[in-house]
PDB file of N, CA and C in Angstrom:
ATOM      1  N   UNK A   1      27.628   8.185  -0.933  1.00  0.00           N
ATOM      2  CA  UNK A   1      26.539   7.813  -0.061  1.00  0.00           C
ATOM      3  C   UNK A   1      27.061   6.914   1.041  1.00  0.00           C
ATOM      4  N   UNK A   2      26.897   7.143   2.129  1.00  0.00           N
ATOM      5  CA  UNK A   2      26.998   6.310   3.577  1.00  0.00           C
ATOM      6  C   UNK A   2      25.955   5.252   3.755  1.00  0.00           C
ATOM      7  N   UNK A   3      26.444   4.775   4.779  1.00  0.00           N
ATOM      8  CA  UNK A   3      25.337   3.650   5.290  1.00  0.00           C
ATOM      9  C   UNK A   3      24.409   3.685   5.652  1.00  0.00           C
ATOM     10  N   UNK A   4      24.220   5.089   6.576  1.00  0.00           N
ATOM     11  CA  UNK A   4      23.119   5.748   7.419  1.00  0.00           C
ATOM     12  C   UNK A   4      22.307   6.474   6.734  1.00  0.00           C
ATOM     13  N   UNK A   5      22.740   6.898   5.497  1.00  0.00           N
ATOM     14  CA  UNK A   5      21.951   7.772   4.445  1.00  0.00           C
ATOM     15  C   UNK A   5      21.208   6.666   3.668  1.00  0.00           C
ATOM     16  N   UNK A   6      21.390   5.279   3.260  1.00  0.00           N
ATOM     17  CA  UNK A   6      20.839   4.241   2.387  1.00  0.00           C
ATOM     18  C   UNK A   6      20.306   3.725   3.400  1.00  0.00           C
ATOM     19  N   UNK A   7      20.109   3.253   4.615  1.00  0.00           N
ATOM     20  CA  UNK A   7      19.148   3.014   6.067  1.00  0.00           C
ATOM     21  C   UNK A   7      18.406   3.864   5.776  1.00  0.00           C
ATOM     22  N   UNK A   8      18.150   4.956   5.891  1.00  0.00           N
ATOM     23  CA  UNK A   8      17.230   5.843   6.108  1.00  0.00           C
ATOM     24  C   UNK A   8      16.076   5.943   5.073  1.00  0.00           C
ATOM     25  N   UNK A   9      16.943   5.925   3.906  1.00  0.00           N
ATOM     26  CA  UNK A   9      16.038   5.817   2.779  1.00  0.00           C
ATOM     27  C   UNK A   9      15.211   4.661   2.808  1.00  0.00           C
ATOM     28  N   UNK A  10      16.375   3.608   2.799  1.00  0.00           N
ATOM     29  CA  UNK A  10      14.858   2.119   2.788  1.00  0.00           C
ATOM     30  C   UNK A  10      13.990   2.116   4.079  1.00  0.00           C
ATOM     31  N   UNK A  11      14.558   3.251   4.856  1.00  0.00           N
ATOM     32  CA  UNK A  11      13.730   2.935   6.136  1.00  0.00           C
ATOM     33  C   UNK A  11      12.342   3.799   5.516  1.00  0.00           C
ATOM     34  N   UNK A  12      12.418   4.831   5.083  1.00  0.00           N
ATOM     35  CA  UNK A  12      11.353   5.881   4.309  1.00  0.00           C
ATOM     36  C   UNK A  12      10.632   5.036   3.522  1.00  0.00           C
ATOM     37  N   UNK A  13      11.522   4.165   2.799  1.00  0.00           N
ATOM     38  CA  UNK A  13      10.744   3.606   1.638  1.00  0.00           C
ATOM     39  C   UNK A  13       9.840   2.549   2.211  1.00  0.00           C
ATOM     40  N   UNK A  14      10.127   1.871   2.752  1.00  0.00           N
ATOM     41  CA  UNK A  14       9.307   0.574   3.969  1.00  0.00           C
ATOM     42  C   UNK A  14       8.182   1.389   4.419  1.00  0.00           C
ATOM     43  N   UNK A  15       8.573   2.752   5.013  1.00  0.00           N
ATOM     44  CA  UNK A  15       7.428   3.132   5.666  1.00  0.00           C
ATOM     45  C   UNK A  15       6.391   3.484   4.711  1.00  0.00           C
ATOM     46  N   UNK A  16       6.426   3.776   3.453  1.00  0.00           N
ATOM     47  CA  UNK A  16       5.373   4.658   2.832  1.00  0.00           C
ATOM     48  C   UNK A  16       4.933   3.331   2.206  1.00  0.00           C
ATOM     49  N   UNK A  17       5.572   2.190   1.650  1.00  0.00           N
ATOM     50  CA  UNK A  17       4.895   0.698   1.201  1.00  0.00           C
ATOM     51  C   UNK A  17       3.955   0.702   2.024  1.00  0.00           C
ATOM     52  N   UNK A  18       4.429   0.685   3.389  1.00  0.00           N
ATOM     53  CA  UNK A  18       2.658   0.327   4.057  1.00  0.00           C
ATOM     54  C   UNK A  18       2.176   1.502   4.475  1.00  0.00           C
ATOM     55  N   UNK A  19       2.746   2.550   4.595  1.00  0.00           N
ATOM     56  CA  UNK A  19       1.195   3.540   4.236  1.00  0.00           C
ATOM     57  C   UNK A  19      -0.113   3.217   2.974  1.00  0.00           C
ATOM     58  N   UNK A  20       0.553   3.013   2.365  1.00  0.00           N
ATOM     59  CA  UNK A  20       0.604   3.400   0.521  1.00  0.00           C
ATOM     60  C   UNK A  20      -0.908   1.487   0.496  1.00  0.00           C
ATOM     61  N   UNK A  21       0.249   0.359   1.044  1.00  0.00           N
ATOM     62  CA  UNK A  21      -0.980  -0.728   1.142  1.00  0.00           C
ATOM     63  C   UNK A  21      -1.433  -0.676   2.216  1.00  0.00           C
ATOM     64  N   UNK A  22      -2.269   0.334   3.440  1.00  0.00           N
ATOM     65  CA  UNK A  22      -2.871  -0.131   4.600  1.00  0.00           C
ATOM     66  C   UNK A  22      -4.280  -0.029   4.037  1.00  0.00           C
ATOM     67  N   UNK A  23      -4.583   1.079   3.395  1.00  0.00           N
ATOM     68  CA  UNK A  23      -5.998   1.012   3.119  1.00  0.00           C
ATOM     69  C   UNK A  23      -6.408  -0.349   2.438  1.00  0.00           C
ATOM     70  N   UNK A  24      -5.309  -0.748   1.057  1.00  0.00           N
ATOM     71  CA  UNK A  24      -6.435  -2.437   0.531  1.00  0.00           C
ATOM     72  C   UNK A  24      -6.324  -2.903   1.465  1.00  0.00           C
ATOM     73  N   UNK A  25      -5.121  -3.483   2.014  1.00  0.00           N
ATOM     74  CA  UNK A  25      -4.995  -4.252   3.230  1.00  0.00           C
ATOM     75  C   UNK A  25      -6.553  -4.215   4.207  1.00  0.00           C
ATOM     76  N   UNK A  26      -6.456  -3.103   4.468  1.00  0.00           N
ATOM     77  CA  UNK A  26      -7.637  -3.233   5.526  1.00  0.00           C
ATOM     78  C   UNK A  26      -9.078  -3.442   4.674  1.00  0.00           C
ATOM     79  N   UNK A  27      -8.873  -3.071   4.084  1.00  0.00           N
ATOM     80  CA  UNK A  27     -10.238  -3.305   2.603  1.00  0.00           C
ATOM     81  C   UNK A  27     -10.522  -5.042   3.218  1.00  0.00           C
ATOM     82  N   UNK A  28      -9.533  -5.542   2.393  1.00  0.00           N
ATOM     83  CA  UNK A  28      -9.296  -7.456   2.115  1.00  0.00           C
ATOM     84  C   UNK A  28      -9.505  -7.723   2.645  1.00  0.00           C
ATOM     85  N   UNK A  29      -9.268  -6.854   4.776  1.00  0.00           N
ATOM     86  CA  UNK A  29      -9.417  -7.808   5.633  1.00  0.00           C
ATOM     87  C   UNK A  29     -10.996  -7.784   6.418  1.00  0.00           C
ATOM     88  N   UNK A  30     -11.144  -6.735   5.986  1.00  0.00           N
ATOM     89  CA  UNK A  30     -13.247  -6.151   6.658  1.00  0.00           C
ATOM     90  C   UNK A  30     -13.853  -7.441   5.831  1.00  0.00           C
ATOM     91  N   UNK A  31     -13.817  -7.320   4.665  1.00  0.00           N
ATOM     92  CA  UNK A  31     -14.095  -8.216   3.482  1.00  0.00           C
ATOM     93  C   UNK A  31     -14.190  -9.363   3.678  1.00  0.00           C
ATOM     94  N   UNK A  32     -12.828  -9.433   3.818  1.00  0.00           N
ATOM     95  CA  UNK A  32     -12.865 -11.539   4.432  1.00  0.00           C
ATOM     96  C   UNK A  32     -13.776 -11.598   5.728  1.00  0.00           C
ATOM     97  N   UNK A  33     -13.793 -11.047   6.255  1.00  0.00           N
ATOM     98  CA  UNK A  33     -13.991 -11.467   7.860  1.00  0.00           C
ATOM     99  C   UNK A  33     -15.833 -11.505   7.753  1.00  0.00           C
ATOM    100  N   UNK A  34     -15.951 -10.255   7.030  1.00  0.00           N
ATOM    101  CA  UNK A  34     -17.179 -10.123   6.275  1.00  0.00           C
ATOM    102  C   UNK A  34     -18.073 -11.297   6.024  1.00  0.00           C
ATOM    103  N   UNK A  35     -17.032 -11.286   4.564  1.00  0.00           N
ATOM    104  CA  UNK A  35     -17.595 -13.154   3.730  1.00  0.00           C
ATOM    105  C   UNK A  35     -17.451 -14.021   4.625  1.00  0.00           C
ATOM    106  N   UNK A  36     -16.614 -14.227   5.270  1.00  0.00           N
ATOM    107  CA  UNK A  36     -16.246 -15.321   6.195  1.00  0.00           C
ATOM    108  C   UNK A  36     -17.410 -15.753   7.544  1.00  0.00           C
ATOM    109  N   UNK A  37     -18.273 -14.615   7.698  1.00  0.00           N
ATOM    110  CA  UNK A  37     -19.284 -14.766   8.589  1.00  0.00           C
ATOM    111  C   UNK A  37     -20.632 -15.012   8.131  1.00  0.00           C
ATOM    112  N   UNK A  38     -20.290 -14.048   6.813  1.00  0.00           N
ATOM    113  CA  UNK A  38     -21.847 -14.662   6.046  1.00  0.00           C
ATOM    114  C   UNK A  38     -22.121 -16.026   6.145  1.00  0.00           C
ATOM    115  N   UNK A  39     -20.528 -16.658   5.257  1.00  0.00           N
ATOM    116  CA  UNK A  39     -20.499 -18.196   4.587  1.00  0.00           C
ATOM    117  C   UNK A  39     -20.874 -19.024   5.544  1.00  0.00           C
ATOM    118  N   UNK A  40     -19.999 -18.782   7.093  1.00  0.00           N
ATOM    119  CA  UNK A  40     -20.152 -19.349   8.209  1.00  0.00           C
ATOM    120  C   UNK A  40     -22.224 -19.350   8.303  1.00  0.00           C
ATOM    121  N   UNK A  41     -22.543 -18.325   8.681  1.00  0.00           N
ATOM    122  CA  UNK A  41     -23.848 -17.996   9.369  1.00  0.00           C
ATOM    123  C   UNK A  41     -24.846 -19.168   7.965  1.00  0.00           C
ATOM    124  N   UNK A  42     -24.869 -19.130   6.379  1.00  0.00           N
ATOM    125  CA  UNK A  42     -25.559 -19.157   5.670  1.00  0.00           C
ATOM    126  C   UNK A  42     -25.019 -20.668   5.467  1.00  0.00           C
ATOM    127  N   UNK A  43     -23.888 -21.190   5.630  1.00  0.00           N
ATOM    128  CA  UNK A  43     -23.122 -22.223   5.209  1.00  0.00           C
ATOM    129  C   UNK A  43     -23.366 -22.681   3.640  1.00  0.00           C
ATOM    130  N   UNK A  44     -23.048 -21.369   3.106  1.00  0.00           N
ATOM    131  CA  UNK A  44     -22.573 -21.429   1.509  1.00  0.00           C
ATOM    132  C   UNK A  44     -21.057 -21.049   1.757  1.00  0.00           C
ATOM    133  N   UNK A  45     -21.409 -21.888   0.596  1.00  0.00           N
ATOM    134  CA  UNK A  45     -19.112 -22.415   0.789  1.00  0.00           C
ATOM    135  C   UNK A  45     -18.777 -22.191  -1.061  1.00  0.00           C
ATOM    136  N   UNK A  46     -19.351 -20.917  -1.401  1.00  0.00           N
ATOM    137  CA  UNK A  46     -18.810 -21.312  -2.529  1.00  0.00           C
ATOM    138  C   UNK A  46     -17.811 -20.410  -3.195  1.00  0.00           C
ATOM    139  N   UNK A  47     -16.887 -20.540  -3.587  1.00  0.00           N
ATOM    140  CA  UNK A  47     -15.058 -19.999  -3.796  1.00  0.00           C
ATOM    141  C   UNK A  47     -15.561 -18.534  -4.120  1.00  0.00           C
ATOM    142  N   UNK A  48     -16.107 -18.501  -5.327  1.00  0.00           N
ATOM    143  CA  UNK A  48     -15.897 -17.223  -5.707  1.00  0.00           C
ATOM    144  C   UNK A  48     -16.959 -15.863  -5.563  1.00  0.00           C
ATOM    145  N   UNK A  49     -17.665 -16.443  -4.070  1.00  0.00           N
ATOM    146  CA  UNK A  49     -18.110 -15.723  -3.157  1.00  0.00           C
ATOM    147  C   UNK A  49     -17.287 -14.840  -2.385  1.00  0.00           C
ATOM    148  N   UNK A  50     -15.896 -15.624  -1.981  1.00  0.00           N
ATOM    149  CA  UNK A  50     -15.073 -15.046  -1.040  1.00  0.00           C
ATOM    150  C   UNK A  50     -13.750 -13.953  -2.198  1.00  0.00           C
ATOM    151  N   UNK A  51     -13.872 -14.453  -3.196  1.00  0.00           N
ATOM    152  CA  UNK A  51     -13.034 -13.687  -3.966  1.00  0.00           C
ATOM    153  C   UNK A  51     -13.660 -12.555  -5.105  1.00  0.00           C
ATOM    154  N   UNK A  52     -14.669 -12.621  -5.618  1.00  0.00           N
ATOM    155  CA  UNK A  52     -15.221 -11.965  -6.404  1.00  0.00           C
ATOM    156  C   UNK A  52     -15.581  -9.999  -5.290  1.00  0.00           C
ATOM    157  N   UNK A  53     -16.143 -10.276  -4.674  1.00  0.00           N
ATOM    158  CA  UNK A  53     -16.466  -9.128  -3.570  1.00  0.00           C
ATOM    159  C   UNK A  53     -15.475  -8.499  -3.222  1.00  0.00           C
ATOM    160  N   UNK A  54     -13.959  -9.106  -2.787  1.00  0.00           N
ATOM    161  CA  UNK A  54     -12.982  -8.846  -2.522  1.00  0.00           C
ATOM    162  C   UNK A  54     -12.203  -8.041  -3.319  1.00  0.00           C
ATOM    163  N   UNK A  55     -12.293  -8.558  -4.610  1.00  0.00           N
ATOM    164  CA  UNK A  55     -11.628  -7.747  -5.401  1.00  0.00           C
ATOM    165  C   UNK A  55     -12.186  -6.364  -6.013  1.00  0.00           C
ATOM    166  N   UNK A  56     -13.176  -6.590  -6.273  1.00  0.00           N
ATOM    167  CA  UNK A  56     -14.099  -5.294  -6.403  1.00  0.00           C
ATOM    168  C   UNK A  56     -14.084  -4.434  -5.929  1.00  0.00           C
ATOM    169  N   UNK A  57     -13.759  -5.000  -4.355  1.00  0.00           N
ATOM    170  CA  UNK A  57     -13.798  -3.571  -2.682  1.00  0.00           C
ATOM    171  C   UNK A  57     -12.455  -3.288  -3.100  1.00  0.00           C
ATOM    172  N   UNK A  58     -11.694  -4.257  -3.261  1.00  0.00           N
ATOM    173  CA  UNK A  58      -9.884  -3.461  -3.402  1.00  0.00           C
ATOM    174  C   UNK A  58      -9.901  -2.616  -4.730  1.00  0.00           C
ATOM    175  N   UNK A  59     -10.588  -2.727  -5.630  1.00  0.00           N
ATOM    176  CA  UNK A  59     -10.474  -2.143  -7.007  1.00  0.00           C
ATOM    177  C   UNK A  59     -11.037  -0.812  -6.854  1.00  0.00           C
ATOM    178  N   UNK A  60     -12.112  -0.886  -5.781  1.00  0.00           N
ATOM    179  CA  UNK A  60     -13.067   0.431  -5.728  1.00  0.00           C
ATOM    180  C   UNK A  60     -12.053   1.008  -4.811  1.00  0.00           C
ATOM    181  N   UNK A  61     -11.246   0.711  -3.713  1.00  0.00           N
ATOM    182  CA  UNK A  61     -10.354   1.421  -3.015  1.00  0.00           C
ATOM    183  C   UNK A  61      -9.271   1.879  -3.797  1.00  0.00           C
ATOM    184  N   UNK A  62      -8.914   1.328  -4.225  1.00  0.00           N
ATOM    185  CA  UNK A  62      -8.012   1.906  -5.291  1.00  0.00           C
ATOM    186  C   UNK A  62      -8.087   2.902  -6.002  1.00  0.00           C
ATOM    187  N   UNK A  63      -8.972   2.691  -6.650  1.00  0.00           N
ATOM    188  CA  UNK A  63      -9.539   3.987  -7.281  1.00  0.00           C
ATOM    189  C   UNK A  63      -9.590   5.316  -7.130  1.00  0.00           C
ATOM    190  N   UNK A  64     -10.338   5.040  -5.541  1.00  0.00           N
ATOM    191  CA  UNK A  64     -10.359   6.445  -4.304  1.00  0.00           C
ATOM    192  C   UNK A  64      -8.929   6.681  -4.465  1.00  0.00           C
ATOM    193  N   UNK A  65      -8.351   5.723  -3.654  1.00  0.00           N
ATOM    194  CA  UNK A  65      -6.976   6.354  -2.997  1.00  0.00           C
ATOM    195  C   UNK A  65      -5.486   6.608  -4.046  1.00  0.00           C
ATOM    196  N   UNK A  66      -6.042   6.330  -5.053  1.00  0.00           N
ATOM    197  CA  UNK A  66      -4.968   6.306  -6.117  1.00  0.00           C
ATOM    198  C   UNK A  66      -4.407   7.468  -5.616  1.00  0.00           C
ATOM    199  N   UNK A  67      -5.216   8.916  -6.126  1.00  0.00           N
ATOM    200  CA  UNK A  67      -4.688  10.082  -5.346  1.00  0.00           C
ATOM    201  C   UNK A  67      -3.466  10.500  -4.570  1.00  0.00           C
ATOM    202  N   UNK A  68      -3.651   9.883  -3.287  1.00  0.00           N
ATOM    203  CA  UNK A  68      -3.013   9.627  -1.446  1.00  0.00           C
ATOM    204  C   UNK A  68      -1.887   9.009  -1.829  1.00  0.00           C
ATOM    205  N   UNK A  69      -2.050   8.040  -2.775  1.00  0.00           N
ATOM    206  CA  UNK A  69      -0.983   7.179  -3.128  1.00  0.00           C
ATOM    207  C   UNK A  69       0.628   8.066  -3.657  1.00  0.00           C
ATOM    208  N   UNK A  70      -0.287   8.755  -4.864  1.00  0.00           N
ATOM    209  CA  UNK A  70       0.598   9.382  -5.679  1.00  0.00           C
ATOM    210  C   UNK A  70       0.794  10.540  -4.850  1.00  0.00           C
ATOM    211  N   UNK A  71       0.478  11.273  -4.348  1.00  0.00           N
ATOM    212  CA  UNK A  71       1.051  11.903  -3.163  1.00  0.00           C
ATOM    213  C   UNK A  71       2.059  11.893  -2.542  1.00  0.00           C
ATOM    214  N   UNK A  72       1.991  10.745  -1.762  1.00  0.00           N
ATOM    215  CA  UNK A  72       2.812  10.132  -0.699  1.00  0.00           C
ATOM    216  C   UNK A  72       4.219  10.142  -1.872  1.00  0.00           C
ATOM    217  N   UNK A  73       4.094   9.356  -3.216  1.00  0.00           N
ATOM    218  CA  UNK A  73       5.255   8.856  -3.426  1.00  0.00           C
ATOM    219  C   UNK A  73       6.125  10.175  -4.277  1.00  0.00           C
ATOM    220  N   UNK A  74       5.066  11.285  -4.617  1.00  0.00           N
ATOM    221  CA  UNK A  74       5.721  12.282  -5.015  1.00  0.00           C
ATOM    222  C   UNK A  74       6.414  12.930  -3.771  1.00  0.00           C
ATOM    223  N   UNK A  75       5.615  13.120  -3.095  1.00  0.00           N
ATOM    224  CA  UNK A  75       6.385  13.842  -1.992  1.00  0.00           C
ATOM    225  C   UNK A  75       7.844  13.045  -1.867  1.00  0.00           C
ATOM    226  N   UNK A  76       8.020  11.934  -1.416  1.00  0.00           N
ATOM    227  CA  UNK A  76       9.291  10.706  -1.403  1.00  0.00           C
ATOM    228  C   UNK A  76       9.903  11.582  -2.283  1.00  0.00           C
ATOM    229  N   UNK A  77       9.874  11.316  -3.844  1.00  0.00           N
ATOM    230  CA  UNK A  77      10.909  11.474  -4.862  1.00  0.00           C
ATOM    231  C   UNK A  77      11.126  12.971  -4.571  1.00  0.00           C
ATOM    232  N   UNK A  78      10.364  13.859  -4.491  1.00  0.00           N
ATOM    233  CA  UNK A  78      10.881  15.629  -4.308  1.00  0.00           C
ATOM    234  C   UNK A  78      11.290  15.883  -3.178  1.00  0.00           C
ATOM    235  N   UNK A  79      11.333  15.354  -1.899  1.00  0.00           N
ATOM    236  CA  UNK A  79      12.056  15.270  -0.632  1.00  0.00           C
ATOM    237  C   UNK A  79      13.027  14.560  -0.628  1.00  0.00           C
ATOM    238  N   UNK A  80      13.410  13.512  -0.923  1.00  0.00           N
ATOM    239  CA  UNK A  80      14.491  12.170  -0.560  1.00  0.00           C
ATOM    240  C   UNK A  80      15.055  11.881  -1.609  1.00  0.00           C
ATOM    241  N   UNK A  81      14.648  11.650  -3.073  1.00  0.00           N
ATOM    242  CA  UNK A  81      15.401  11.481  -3.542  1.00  0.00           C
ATOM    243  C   UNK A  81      15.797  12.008  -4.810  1.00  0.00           C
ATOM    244  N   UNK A  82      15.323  13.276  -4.975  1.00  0.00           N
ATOM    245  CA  UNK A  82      15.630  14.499  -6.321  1.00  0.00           C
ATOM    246  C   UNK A  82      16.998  15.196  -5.769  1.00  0.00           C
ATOM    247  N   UNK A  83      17.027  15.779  -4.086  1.00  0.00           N
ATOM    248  CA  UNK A  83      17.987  16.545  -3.980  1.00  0.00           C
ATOM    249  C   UNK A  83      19.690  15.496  -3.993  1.00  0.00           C
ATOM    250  N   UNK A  84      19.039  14.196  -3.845  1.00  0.00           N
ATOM    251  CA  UNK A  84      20.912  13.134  -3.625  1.00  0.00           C
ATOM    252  C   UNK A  84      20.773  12.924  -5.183  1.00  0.00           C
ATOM    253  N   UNK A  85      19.654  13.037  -6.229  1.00  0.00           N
ATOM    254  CA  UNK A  85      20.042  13.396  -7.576  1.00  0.00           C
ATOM    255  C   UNK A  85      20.748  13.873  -8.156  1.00  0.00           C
ATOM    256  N   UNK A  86      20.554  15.049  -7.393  1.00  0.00           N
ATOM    257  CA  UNK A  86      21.281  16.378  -7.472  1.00  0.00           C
ATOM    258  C   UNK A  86      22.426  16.767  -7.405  1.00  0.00           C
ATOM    259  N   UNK A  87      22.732  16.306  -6.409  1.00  0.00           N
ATOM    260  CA  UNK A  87      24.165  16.520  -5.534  1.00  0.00           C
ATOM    261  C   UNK A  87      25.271  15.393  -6.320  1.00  0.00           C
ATOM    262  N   UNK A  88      24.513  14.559  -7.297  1.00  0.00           N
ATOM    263  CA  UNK A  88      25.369  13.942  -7.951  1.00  0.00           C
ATOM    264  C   UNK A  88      26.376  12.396  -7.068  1.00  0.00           C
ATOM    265  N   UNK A  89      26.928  11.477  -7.500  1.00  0.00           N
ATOM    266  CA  UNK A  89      27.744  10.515  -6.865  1.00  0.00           C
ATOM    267  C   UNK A  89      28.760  10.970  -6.014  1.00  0.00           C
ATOM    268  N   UNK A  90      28.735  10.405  -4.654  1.00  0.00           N
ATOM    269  CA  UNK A  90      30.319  11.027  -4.124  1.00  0.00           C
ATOM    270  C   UNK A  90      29.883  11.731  -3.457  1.00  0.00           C
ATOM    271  N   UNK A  91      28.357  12.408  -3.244  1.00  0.00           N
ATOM    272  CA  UNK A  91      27.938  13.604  -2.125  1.00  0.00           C
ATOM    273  C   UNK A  91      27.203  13.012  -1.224  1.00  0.00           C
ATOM    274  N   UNK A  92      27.215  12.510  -0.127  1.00  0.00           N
ATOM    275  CA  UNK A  92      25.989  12.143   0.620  1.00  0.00           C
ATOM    276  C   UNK A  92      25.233  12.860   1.236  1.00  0.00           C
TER     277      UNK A  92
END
């Protein structure tokens, strides 16, 4: 294996991490901004207002996208990295 062949890969692999977290990500952040305007507008300040909701929306996203997820990362392992399996040490 070369240098440019192990770049590439973590470059693949980086990219599909945040494919893979954009949806909670964006979940957490509708959410906060969400709670964060209620709390503001209602001026209830209480903790597990801002965390209880949050996790629920990421748990329910999850759920959905588990799917997309496993997708993405099958595709990875049967494209990128079954065939340098294959080819054994010493082949890049």
């Amino acid at each position: 294996m070369d240098e440019t062949l192990i770049f590439d890969l973590t470059r693949q692999a980086l990219w599909i991490a945040v494919r893979m977290s954009a949806p909670l990500l964006a979940v957490a952040l509708i959410a906060g901004v969400m709670i964060g305007l209620f709390q503001a507008l209602t001026s209830v300040q209480e903790m597990t207002l801002t965390f209880v909701p949050k996790i629920g929306l990421m748990l329910a996203v999850f759920w959905v996208s588990m799917s997309f997820m496993t997708a993405i990362l099958a595709g990875f392992f049967n494209d990128s990295l079954l065939p340098l399996i294959e080819m054994g040490p010493g082949h890049g």
